[in-house]
C-alpha atoms as a PDB file:
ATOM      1  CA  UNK A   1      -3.652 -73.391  65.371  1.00  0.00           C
ATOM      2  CA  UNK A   2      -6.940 -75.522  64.856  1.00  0.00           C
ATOM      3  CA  UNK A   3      -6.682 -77.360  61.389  1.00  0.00           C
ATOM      4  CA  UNK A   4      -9.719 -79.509  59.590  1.00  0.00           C
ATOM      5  CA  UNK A   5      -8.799 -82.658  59.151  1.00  0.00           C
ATOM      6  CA  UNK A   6      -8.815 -81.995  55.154  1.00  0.00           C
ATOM      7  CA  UNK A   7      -5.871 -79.241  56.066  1.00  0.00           C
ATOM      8  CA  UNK A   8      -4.423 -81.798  58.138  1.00  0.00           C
ATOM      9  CA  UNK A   9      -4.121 -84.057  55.446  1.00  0.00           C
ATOM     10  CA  UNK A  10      -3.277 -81.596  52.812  1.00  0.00           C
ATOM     11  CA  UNK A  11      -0.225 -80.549  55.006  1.00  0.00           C
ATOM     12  CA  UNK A  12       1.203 -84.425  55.460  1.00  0.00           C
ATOM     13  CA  UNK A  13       0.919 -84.797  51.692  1.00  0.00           C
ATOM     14  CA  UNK A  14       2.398 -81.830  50.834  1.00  0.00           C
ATOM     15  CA  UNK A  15       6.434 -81.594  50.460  1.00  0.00           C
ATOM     16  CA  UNK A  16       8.780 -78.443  49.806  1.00  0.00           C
ATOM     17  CA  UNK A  17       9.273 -79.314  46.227  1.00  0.00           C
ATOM     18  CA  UNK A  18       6.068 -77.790  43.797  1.00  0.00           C
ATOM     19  CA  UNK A  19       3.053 -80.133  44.084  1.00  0.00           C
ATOM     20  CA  UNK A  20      -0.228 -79.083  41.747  1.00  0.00           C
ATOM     21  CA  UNK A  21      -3.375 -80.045  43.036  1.00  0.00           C
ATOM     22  CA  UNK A  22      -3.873 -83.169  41.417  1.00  0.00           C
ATOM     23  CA  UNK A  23      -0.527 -84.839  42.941  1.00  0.00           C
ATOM     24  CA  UNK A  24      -1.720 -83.664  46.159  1.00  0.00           C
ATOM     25  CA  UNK A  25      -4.928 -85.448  46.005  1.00  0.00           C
ATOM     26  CA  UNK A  26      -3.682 -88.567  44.823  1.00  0.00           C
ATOM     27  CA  UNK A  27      -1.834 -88.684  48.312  1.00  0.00           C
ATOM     28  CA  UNK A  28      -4.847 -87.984  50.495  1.00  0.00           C
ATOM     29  CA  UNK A  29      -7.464 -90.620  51.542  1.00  0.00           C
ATOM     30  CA  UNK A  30     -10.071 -91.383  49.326  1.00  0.00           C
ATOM     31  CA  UNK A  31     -13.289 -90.165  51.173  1.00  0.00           C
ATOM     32  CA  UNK A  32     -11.484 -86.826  49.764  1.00  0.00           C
ATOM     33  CA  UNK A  33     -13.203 -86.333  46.537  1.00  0.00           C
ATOM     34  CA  UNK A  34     -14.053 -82.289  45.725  1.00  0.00           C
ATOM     35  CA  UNK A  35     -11.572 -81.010  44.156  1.00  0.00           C
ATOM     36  CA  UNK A  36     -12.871 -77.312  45.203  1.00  0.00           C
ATOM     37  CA  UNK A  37     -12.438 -78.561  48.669  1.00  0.00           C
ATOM     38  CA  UNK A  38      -8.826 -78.864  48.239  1.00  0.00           C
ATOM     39  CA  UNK A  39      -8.165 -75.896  46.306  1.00  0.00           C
ATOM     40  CA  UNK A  40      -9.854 -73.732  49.579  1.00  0.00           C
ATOM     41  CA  UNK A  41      -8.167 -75.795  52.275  1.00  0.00           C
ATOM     42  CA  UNK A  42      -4.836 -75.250  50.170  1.00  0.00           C
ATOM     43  CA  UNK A  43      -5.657 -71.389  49.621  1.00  0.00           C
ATOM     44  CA  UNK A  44      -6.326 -71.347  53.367  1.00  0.00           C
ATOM     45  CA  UNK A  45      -3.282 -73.295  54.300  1.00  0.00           C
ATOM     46  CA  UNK A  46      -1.201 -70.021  52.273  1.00  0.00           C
ATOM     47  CA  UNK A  47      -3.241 -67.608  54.222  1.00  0.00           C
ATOM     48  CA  UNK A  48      -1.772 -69.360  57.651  1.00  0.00           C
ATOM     49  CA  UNK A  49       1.498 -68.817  56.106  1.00  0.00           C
ATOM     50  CA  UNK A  50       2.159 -72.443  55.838  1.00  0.00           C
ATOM     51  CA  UNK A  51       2.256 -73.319  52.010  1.00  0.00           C
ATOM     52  CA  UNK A  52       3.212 -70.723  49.617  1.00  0.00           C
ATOM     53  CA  UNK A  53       2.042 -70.720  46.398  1.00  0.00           C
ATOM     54  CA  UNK A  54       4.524 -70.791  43.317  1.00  0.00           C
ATOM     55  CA  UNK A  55       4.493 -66.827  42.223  1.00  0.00           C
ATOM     56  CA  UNK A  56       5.974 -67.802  38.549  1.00  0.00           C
ATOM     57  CA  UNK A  57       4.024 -71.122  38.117  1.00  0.00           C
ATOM     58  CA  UNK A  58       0.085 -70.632  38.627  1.00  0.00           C
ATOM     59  CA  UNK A  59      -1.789 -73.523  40.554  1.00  0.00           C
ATOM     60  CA  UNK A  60       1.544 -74.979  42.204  1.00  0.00           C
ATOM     61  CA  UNK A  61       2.137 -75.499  46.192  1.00  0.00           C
ATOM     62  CA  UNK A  62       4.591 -76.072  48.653  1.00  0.00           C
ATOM     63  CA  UNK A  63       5.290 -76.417  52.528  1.00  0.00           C
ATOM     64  CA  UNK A  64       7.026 -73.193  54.262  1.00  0.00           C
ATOM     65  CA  UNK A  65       9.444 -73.241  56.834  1.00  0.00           C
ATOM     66  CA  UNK A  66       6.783 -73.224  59.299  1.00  0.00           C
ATOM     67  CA  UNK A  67       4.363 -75.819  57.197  1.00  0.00           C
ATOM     68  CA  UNK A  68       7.119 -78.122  57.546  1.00  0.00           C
ATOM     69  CA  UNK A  69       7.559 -77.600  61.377  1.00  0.00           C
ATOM     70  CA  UNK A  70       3.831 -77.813  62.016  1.00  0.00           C
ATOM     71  CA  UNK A  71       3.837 -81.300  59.516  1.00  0.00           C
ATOM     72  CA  UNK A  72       7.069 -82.407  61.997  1.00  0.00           C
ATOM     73  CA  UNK A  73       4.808 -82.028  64.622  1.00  0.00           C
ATOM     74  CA  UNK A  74       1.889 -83.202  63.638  1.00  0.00           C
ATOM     75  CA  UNK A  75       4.014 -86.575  62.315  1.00  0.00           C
ATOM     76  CA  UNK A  76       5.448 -87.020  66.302  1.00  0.00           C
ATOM     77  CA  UNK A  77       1.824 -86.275  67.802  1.00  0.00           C
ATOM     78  CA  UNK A  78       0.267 -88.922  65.489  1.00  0.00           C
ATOM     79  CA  UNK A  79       2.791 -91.923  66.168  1.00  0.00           C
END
């Protein structure tokens, strides 16, 4: 699975409890600054079946079972 960096950074900030947006960004590096840029990587990220979006809740994220095992292995690669 090829990632952008932005996904790639999106998917280390992101937990399995509900995130919006806005906590998300705060996480991410600073060079991130388009807000639309997240919302597409995030949408794309739920498309890839790795964040789900809150079905109750509009505009609220979290890791799957497979976002976190991608994010696990992304962690050991990096270190």
């Amino acid at each position: 699975m090829n990632l952008t960096p932005l996904q790639q950074s999106l998917l280390l900030a992101l937990t399995t409890e509900w995130q919006a947006p806005a906590q998300i960004t705060g996480q991410l590096p600073k060079a991130i600054e388009d807000p639309s840029d997240v919302n597409q990587s995030l949408k794309d990220l739920v498309r890839e079946g790795l964040v789900q979006a809150n079905p109750v809740v509009f505009g609220l994220y979290r890791l799957t079972s497979l976002g976190t095992t991608i994010k696990t292995t992304e962690l050991r690669e990096n270190q």
